[in-house]
Protein backbone atom coordinates (compact mmCIF):
# COMPACT_ATOMS: atom_id res chain seq x y z
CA UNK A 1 -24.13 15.50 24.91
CA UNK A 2 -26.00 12.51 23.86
CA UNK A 3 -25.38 11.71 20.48
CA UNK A 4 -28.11 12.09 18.17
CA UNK A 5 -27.32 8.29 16.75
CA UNK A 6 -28.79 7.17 19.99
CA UNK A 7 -31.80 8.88 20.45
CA UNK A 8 -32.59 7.97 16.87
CA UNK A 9 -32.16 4.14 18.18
CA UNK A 10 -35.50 4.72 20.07
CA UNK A 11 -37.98 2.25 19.24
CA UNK A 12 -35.56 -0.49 17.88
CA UNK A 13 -34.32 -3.75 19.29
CA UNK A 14 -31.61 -6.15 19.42
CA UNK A 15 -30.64 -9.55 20.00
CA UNK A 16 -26.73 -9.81 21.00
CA UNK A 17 -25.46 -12.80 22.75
CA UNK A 18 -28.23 -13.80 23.52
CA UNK A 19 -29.48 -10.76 25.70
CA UNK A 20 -32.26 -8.93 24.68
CA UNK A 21 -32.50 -5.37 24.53
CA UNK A 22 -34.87 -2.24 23.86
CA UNK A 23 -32.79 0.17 22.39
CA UNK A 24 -31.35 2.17 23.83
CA UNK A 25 -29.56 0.60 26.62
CA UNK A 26 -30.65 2.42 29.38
CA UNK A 27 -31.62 2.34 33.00
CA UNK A 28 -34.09 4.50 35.34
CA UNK A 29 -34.52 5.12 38.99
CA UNK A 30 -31.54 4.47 40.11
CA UNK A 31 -30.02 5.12 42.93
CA UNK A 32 -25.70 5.74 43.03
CA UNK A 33 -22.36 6.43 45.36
CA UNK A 34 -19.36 7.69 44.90
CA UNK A 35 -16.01 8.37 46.74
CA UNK A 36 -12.71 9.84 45.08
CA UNK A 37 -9.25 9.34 47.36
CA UNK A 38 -5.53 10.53 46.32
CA UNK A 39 -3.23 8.03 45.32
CA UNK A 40 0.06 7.81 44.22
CA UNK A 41 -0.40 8.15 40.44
CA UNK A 42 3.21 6.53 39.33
CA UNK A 43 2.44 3.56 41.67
CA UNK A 44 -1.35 3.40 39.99
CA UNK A 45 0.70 3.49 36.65
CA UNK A 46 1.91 -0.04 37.61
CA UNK A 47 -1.64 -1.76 37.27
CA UNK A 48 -2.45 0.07 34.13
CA UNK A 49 -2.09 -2.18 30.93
CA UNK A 50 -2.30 -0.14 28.33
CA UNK A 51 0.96 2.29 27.23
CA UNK A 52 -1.47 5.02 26.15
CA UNK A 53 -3.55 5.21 29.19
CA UNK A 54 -2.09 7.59 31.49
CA UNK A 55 -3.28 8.43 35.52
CA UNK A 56 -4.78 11.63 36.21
CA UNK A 57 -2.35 13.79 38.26
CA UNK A 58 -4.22 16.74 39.68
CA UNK A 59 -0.91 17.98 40.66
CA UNK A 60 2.96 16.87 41.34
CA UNK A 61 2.42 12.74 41.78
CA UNK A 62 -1.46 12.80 43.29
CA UNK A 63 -3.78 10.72 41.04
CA UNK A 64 -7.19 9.82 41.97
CA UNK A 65 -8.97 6.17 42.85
CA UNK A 66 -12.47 6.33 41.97
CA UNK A 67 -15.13 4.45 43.61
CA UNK A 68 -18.63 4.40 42.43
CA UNK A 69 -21.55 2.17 43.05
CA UNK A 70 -24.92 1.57 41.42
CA UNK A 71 -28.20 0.22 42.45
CA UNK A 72 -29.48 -0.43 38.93
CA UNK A 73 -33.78 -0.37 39.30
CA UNK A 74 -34.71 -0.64 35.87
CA UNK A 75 -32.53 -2.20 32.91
CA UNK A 76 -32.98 -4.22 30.14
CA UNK A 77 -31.44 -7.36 31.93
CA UNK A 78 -32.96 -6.99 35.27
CA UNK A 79 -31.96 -4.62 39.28
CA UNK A 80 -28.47 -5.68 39.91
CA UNK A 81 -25.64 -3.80 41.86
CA UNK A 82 -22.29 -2.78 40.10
CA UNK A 83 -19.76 -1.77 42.21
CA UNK A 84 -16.92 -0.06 40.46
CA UNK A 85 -12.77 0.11 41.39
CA UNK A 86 -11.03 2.83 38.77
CA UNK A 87 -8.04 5.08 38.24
CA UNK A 88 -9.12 8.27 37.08
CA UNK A 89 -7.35 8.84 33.67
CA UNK A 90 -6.49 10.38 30.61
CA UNK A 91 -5.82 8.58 26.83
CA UNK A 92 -2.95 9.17 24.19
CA UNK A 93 0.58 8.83 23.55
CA UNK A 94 1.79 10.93 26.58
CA UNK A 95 0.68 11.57 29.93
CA UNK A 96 -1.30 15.06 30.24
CA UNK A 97 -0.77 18.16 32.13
CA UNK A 98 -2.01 18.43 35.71
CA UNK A 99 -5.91 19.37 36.36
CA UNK A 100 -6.25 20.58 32.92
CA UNK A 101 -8.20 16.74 31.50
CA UNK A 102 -10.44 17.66 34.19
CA UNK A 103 -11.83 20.51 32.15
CA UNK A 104 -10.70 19.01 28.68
CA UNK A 105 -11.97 15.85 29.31
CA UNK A 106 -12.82 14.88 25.29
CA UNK A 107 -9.07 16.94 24.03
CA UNK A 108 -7.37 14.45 26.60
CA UNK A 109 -9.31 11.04 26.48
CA UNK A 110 -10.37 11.75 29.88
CA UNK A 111 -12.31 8.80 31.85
CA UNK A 112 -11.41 6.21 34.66
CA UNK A 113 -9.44 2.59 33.72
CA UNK A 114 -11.49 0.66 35.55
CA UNK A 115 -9.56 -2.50 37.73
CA UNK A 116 -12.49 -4.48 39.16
CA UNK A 117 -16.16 -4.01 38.48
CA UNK A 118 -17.92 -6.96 40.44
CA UNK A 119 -21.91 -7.09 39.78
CA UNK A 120 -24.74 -9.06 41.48
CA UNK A 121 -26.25 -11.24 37.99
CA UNK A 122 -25.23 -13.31 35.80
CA UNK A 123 -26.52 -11.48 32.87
CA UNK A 124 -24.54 -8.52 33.71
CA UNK A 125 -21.20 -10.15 33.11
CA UNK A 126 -22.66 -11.81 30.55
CA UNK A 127 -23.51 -8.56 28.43
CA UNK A 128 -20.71 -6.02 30.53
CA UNK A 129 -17.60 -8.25 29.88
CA UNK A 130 -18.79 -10.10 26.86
CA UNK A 131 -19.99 -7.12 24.28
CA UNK A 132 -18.46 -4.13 26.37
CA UNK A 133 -14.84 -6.17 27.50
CA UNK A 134 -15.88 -4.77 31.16
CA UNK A 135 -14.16 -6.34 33.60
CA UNK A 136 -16.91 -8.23 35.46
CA UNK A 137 -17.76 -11.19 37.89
CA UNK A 138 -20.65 -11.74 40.09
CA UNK A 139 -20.05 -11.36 43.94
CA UNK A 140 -21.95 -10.43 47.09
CA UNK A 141 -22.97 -6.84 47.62
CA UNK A 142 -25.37 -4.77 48.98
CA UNK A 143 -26.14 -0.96 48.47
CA UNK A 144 -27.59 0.65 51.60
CA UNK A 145 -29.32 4.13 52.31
CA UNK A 146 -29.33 5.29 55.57
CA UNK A 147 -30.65 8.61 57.97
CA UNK A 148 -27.04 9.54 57.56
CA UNK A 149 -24.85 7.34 55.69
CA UNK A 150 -24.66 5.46 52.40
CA UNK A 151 -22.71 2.44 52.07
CA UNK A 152 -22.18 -0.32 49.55
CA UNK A 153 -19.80 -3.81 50.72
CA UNK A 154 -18.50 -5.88 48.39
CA UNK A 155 -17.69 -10.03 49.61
CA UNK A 156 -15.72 -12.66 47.08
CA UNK A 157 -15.27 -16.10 48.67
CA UNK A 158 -16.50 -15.36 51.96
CA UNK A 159 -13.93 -12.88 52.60
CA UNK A 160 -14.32 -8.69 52.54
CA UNK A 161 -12.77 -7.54 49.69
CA UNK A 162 -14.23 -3.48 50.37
CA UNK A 163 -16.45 -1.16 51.58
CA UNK A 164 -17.30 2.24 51.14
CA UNK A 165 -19.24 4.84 53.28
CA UNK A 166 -20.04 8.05 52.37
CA UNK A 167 -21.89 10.75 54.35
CA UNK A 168 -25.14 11.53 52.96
CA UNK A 169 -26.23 14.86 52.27
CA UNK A 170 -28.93 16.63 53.73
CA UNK A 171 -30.10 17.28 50.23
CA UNK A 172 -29.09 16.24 46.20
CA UNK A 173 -29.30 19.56 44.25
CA UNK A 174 -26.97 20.06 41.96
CA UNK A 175 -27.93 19.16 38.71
CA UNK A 176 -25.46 16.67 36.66
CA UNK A 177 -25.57 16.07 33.20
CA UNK A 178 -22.31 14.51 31.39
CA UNK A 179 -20.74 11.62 29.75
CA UNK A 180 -18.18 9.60 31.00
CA UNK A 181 -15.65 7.11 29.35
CA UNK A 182 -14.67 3.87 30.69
CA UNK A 183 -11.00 2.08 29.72
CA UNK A 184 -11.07 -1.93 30.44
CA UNK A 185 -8.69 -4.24 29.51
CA UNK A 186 -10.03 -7.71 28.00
CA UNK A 187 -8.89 -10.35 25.36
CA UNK A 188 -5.75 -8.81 25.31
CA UNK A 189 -6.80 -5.20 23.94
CA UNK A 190 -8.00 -2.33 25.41
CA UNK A 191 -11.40 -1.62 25.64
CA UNK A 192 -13.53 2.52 25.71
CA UNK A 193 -16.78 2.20 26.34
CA UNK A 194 -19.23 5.58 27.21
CA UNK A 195 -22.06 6.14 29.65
CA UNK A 196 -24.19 9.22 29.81
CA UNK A 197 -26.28 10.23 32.67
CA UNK A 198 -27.94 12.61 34.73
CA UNK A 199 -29.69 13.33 37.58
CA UNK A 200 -29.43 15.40 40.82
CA UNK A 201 -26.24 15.55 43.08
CA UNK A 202 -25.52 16.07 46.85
CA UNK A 203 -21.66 16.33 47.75
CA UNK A 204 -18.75 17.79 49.72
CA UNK A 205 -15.37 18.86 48.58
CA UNK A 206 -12.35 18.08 50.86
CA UNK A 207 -14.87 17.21 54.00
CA UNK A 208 -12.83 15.05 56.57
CA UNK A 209 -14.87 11.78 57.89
CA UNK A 210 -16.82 12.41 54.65
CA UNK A 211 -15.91 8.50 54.20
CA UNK A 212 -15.04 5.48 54.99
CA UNK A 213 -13.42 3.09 52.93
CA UNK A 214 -12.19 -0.86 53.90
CA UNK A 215 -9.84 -2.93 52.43
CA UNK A 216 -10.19 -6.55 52.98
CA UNK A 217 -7.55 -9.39 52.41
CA UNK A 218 -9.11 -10.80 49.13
CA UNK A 219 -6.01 -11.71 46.86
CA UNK A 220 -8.10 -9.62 44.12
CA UNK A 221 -7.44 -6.66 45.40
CA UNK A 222 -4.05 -6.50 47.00
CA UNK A 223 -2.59 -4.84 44.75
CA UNK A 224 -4.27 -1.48 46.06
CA UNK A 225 -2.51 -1.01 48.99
CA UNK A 226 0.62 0.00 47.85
CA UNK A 227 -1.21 2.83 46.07
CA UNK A 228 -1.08 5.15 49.00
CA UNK A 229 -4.46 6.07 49.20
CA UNK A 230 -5.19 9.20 51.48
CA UNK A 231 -7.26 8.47 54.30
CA UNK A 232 -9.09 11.36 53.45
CA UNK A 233 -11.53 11.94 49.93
CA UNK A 234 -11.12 14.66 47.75
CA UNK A 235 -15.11 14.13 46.40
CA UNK A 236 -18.04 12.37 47.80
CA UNK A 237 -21.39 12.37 46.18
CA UNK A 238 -25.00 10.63 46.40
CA UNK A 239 -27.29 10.48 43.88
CA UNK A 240 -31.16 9.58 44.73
CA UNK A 241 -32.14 8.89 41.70
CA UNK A 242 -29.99 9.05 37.90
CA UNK A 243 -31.42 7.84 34.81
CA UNK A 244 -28.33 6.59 32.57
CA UNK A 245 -27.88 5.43 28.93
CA UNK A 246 -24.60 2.81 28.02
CA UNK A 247 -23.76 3.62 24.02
CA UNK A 248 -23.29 0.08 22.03
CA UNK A 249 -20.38 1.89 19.95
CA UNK A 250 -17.53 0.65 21.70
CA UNK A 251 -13.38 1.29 20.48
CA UNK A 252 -10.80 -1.06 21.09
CA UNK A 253 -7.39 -1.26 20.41
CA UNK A 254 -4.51 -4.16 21.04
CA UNK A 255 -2.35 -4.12 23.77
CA UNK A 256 1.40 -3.53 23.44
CA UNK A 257 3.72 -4.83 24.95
CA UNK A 258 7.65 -4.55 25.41
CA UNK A 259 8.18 -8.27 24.96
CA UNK A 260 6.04 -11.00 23.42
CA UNK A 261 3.43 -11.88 26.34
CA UNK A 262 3.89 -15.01 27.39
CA UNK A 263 0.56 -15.18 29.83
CA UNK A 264 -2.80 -15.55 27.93
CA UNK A 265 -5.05 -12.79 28.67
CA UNK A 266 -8.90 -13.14 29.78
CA UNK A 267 -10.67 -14.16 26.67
CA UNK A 268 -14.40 -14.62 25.65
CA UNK A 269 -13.86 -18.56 27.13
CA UNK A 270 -15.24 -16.67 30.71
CA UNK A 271 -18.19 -15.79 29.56
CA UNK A 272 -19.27 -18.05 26.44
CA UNK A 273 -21.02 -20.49 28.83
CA UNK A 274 -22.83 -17.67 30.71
CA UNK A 275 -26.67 -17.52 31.59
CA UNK A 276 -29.14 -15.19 31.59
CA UNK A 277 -29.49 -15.49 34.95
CA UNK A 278 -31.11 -12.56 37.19
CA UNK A 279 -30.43 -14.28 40.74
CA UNK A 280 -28.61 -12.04 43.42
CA UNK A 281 -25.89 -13.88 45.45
CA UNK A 282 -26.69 -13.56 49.15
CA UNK A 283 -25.65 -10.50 50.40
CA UNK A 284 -22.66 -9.79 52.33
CA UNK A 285 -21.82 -10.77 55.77
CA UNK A 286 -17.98 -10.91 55.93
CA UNK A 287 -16.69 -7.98 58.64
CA UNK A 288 -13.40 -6.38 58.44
CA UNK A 289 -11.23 -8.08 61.46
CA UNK A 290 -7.71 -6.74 63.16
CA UNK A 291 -5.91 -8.59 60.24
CA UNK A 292 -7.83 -7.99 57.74
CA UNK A 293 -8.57 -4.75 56.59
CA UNK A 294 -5.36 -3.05 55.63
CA UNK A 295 -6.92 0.13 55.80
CA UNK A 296 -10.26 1.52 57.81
CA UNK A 297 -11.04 5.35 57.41
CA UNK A 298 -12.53 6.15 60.47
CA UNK A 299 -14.87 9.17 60.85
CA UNK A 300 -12.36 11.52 62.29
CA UNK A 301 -9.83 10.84 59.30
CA UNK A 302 -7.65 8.88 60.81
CA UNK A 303 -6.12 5.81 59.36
CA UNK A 304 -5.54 2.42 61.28
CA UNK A 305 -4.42 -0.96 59.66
């Protein structure tokens, strides 16, 4: 549920970093993806920072990678694409029982820790990484809706870092209201943000070809493939149209470690020089080659690299 707070912020305004926004921060019209694959949850463990953030296991060692992307239409700071990497997860001092954060998802902390989130504007890192402690840059995507597919690719440098495909369905009915938390790590604490939205879904459940997904050689995300994703998705949704609300109340908490860090964290020096710039990158153009994609879901399910 929305919390009353926010509706209450209707009609107000605020000036933070230099963005402007109409409270509250919202968006409208816009259009989204998503794909969910099984991974190996104790090797997603290993690019987790934080102690107290704990993979999903739906059962035995199967965690979940999360992919989502959004065509933002209308925001306070402009259309730009986000295109978002995650480990679904759960929050506290131990790691919770199998499938039951899926239904307890406020008891158990339950969200996604979110590894990349690359954007098309400046202003969106800007306000994402600088107020929320989001972890994003700007890079070259697209989002594209087709007769039968949806697909979003992302490009950093030149190169193909991913791309995801998901079947579209013949028709988004399922009504979807919820809330969903977000776990980033930035400055050297652990960030929670929260996002509420709704709108109407079309999926499938356990649907080989339902997907495709690409790895690409970018050195930013390498450290994927040795999480053993499945070539196959456990979700895969579309949604035409979602209208969305970000809450400013964020949480944050310091990062602990075993031994004094000796490696200085991302601070607020990447994005104290930032713009308000709107302007897209071009879009992308790199294609996944013999030696490049690790791993290409092909419509039948199987898995080449």
């Amino acid at each position: 549920m929305i919390p009353q707070r926010l509706k209450e912020q209707t009609g107000l305004y605020a000036l933070v970093d230099g963005i402007p926004f109409q409270l509250p921060v919202n968006s409208e019209h816009t259009p989204a993806l998503m794909a969910v694959f099984p991974i190996n949850a104790d090797r997603a463990k290993e690019l987790i920072l934080a102690k107290e953030v704990h993979p999903l296991r739906l059962w035995n060692n199967q965690g979940l990678l999360v992919i989502t992307v959004i065509n933002y239409q209308i925001t306070d700071i402009g259309k730009y694409i986000e295109f978002s990497i995650a480990i679904a997860c759960t929050h506290g001092a131990k790691p919770a029982p199998p499938l039951l954060p899926a239904l307890l998802m406020q008891q158990y902390g339950t969200g996604q820790y979110v590894l990349d989130l690359p954007v098309s504007t400046e202003i969106s890192v800007k306000g994402g990484k600088g107020i929320w402690g989001m972890p994003k840059h700007q890079a070259n995507l697209d989002f594209v809706i087709g007769d039968r597919t949806v697909s979003s690719q992302y490009d950093l440098d030149g190169q193909l870092v991913m791309k995801i495909e998901v079947a579209k369905p013949n028709k988004a009915w399922f009504p979807l209201k919820m809330g969903a938390a977000n776990y980033c790590a930035f400055r050297g604490m652990l960030m929670k943000s929260v996002i509420y939205f709704q709108g109407k879904l079309g999926f499938s459940l356990f649907k080989p070809g339902s997907a495709k997904l690409t790895i690409g050689d970018h050195p930013r995300i390498q450290s994927l493939k040795h999480l053993e994703i499945s070539p196959e998705p456990i979700f895969t949704g579309f949604f035409p149209e979602i209208t969305g609300m970000l809450d400013d109340h964020l949480e944050s908490w310091f990062l602990g470690y075993d031994t004094p860090p000796t490696q200085q964290p991302e601070g607020l020096e990447s994005v104290v020089n930032l713009g308000l710039g709107q302007e897209w990158l071009p879009a992308p153009k790199a294609l996944p080659k013999d030696d490049q994609a690790e791993m290409y879901v092909v419509p039948n399910g199987t898995k080449k690299s």
